[in-house]
C-alpha atoms as a PDB file:
ATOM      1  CA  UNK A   1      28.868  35.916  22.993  1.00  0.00           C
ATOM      2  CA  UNK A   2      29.807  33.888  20.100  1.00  0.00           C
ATOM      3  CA  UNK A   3      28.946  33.276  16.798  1.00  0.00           C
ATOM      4  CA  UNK A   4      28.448  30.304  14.849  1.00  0.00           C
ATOM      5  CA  UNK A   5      29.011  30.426  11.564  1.00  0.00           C
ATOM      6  CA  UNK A   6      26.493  27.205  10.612  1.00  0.00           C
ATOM      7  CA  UNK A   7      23.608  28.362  12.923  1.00  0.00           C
ATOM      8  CA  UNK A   8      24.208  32.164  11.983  1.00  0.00           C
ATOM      9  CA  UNK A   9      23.453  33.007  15.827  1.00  0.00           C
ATOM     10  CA  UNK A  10      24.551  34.211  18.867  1.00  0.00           C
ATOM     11  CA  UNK A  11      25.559  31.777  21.746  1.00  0.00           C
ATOM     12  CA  UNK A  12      26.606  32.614  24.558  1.00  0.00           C
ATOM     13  CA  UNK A  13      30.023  30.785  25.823  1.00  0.00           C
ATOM     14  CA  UNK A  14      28.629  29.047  28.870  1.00  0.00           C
ATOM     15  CA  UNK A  15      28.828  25.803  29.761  1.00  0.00           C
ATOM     16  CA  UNK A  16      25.730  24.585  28.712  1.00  0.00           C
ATOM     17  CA  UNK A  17      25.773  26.106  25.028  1.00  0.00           C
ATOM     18  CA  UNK A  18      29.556  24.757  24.868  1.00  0.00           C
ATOM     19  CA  UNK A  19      27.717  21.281  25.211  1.00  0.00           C
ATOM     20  CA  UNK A  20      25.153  21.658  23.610  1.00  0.00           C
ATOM     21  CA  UNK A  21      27.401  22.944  20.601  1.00  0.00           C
ATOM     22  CA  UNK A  22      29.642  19.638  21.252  1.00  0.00           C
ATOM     23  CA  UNK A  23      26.168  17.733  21.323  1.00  0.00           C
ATOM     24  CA  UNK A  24      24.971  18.828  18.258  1.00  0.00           C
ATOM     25  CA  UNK A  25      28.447  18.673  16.702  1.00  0.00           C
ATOM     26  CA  UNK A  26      28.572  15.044  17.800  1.00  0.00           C
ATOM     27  CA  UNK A  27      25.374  14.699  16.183  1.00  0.00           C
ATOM     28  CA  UNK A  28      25.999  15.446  13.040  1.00  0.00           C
ATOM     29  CA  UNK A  29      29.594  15.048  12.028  1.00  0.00           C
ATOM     30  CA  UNK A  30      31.881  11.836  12.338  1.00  0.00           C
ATOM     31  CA  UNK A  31      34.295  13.192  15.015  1.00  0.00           C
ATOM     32  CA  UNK A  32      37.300  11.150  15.113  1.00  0.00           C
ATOM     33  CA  UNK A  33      39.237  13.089  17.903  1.00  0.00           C
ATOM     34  CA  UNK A  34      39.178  15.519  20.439  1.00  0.00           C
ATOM     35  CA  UNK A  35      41.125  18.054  18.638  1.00  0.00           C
ATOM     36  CA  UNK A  36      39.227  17.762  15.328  1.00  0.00           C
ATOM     37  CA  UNK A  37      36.034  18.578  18.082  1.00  0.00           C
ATOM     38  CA  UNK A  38      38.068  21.712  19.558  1.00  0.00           C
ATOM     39  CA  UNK A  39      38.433  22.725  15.858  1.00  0.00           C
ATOM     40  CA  UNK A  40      34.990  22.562  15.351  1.00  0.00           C
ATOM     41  CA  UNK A  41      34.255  24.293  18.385  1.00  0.00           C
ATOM     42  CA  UNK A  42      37.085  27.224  17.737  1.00  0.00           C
ATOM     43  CA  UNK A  43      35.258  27.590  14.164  1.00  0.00           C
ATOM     44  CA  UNK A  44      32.707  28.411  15.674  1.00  0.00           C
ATOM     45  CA  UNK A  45      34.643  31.210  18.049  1.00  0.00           C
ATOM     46  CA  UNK A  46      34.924  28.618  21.122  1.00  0.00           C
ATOM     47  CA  UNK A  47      38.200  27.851  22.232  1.00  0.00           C
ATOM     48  CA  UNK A  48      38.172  25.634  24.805  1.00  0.00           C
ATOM     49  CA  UNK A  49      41.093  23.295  26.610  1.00  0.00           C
ATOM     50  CA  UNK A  50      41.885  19.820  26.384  1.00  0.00           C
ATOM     51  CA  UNK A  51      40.404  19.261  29.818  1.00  0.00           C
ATOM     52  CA  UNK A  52      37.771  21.616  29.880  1.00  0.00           C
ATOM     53  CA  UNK A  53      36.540  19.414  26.484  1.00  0.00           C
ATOM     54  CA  UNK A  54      37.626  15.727  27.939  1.00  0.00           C
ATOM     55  CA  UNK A  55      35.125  16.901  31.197  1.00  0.00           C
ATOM     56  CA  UNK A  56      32.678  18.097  28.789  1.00  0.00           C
ATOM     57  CA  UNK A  57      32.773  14.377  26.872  1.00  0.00           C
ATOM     58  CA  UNK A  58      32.386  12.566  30.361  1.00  0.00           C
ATOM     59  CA  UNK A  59      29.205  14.665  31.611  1.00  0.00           C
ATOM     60  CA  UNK A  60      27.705  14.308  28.773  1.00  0.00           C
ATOM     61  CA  UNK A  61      28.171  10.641  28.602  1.00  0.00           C
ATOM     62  CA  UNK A  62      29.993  10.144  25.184  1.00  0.00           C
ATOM     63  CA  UNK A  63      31.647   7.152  23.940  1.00  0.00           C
ATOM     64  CA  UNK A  64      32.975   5.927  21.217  1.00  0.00           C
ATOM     65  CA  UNK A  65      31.275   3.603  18.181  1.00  0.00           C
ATOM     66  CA  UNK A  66      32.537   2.427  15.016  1.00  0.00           C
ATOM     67  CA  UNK A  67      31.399   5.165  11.906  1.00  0.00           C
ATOM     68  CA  UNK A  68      30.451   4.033   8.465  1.00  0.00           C
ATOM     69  CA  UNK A  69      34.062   3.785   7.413  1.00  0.00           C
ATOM     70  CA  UNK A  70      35.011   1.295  10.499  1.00  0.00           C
ATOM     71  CA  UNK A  71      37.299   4.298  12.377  1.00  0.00           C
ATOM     72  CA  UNK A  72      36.203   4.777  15.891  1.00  0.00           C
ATOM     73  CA  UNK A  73      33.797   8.038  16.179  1.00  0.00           C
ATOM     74  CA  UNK A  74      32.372  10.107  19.016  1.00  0.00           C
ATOM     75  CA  UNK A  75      28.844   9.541  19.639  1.00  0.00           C
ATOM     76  CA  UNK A  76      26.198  11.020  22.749  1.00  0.00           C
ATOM     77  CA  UNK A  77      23.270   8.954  24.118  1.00  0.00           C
ATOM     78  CA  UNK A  78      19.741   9.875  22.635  1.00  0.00           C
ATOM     79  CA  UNK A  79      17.304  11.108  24.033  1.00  0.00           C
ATOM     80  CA  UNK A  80      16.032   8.728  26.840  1.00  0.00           C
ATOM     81  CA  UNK A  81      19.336   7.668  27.252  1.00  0.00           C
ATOM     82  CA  UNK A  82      19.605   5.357  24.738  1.00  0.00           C
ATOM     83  CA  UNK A  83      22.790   4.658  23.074  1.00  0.00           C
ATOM     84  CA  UNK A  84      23.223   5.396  19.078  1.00  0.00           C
ATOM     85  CA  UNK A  85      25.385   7.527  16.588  1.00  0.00           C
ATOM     86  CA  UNK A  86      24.153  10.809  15.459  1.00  0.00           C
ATOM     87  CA  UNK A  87      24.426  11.493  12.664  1.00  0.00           C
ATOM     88  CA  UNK A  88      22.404  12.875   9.523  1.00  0.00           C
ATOM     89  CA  UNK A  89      21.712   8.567   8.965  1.00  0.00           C
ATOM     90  CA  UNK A  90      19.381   8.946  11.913  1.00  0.00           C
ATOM     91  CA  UNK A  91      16.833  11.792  10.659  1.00  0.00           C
ATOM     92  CA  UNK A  92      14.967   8.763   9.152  1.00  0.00           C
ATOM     93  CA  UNK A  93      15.004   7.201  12.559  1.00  0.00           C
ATOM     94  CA  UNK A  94      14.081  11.032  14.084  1.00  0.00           C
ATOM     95  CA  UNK A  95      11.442  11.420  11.034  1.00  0.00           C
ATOM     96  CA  UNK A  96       9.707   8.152  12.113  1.00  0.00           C
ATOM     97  CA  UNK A  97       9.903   9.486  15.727  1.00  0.00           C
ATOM     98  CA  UNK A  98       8.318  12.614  15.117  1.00  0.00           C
ATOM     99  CA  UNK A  99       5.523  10.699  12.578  1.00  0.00           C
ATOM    100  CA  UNK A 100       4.774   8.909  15.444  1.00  0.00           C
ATOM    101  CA  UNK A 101       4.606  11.235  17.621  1.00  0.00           C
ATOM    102  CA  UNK A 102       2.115  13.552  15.478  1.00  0.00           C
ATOM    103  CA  UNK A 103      -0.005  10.952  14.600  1.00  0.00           C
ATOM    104  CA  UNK A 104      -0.695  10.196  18.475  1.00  0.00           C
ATOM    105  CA  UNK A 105      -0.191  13.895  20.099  1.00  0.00           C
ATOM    106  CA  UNK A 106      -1.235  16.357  16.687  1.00  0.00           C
ATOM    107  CA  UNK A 107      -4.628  18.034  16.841  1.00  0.00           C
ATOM    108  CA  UNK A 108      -3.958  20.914  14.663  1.00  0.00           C
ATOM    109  CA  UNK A 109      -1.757  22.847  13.210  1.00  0.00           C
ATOM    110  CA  UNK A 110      -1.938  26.500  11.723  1.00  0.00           C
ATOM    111  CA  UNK A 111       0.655  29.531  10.700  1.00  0.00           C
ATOM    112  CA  UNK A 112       1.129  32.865  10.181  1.00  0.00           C
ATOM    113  CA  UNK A 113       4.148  34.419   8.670  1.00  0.00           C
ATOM    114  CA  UNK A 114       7.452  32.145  10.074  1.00  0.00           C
ATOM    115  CA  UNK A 115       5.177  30.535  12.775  1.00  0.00           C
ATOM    116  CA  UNK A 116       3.196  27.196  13.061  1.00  0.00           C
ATOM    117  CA  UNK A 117       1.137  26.869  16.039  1.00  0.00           C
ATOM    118  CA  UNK A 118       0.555  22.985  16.598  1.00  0.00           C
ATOM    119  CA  UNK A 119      -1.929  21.728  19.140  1.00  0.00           C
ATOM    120  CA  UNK A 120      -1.622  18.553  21.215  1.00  0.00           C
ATOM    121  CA  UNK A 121      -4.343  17.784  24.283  1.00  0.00           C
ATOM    122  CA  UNK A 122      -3.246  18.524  27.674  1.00  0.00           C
ATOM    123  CA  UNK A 123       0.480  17.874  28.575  1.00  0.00           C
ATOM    124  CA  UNK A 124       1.837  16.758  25.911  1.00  0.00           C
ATOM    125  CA  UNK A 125       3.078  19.961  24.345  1.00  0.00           C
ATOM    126  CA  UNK A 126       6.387  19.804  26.073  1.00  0.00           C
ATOM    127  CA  UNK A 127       6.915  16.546  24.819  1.00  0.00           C
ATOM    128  CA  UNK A 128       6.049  17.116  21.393  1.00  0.00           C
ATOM    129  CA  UNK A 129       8.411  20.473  21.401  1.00  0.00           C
ATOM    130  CA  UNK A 130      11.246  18.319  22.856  1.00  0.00           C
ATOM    131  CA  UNK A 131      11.047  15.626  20.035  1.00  0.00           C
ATOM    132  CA  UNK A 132      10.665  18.528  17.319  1.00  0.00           C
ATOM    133  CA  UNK A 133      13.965  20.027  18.712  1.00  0.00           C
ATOM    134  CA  UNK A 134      15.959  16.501  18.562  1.00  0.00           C
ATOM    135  CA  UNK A 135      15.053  16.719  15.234  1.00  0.00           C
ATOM    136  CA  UNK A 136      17.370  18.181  12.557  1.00  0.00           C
ATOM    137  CA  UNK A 137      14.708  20.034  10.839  1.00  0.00           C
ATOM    138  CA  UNK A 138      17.036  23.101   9.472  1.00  0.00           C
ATOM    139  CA  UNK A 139      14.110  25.246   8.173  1.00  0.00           C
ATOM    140  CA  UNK A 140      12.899  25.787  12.312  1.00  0.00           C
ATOM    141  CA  UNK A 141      14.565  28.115  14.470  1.00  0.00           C
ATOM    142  CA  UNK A 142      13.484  26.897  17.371  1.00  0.00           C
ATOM    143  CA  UNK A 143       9.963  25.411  19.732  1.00  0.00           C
ATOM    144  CA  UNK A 144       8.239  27.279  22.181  1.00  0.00           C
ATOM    145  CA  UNK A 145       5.821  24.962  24.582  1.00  0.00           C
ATOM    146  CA  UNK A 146       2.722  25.263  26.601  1.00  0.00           C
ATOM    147  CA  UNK A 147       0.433  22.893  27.940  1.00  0.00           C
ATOM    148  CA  UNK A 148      -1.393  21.950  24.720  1.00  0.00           C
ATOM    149  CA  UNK A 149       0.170  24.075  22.384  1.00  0.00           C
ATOM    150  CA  UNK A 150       3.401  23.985  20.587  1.00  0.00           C
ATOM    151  CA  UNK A 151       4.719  27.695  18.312  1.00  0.00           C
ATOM    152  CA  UNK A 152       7.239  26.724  16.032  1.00  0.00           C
ATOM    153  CA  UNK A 153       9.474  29.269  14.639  1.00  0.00           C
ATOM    154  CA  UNK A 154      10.973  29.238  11.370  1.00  0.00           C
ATOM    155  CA  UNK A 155      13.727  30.714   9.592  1.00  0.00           C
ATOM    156  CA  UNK A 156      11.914  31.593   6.023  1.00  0.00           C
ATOM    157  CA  UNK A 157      10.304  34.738   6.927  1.00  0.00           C
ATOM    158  CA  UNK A 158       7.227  33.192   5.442  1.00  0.00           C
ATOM    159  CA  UNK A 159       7.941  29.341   6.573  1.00  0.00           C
ATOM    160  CA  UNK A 160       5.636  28.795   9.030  1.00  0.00           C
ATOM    161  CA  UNK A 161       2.469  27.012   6.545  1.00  0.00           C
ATOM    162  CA  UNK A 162       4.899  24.811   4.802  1.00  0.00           C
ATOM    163  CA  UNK A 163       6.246  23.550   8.349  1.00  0.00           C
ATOM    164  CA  UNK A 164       2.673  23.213   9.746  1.00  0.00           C
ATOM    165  CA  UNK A 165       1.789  21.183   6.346  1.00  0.00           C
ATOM    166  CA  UNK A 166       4.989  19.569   6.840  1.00  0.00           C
ATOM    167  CA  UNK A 167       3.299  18.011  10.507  1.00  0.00           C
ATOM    168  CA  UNK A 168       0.059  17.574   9.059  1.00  0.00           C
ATOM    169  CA  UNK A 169       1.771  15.197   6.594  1.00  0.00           C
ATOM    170  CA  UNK A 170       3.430  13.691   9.534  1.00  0.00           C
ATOM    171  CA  UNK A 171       0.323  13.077  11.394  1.00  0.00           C
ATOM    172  CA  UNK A 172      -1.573  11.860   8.039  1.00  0.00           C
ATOM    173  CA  UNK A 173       1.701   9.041   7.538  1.00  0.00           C
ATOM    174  CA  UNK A 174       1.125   7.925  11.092  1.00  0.00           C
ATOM    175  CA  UNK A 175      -2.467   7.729  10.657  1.00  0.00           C
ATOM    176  CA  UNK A 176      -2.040   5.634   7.150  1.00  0.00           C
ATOM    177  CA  UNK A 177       0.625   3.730   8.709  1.00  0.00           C
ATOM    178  CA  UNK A 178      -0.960   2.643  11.838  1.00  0.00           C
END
């Protein structure tokens, strides 16, 4: 196992968490190269070879777009496959997503301590977890999904009413909105 310094947590060094870690690098810095990317990867205790990354790139379908300052950047499909740059420009776009998405899917939403508990009706839980975990939200740790029910986890000890409020809000823009 790993650590990252940004996340403070363990990840393993498989595969999949190398990509997702060169996702969500991708997603929120302006990556120029493929060594600046396996120096952000070895900061984070992954070393990993110029092959090993130029296979990682082509799997998971990145390309390259003009950034802000005209130089040619990395960038990953969204979710849906849609192609965009992520970067921190595109929480607004996420935030309208996930405003959306609570004004058609939100029923309720409660905490306790670092958790928020969010209901949806039938099904759509999954959905609702997946869009919350696109999101760069930094105060939630991570989305646990049933059916209808959605437990957030946060990182303040004592975060999870200000993140349900936070949906609530969401739902209440959509609702004004729409």
């Amino acid at each position: 196992m790993s650590r990252s310094p940004s996340a403070g947590a363990a990840m393993p060094t498989t595969k999949t968490a190398r990509q997702a870690r060169v996702t969500a690098l991708l997603a929120n810095k302006a990556v120029r190269s493929q060594a600046e990317l396996a120096t952000l990867l070895a900061d984070d205790g992954l070393v990993v070879g110029q092959a090993t990354l130029s296979r990682d790139l082509v799997e998971l379908r990145a390309y390259r777009v003009r950034g802000k300052d005209g130089g040619l950047i990395y960038a990953v499909p969204r979710e849906g496959g849609e192609r965009g740059v992520h970067s921190p420009s595109s929480q607004e776009l996420l935030d309208t997503r996930l405003v959306r998405l609570c004004g058609e899917l939100l029923v309720t939403a409660e905490a306790s301590a670092n958790i928020a508990v969010l209901r949806t009706p039938p099904g759509a839980a999954n959905f609702l977890a997946l869009a919350i975990d696109h999101s760069v939200m930094p105060s939630i740790l991570g989305t646990i999904a049933g059916d209808d029910t959605v437990m957030i986890i946060t990182r303040d000890p004592q975060g999870g009413a200000q993140v349900a409020e936070r949906f609530l809000q969401f739902a209440a823009e959509s609702g004004a909105s729409g």
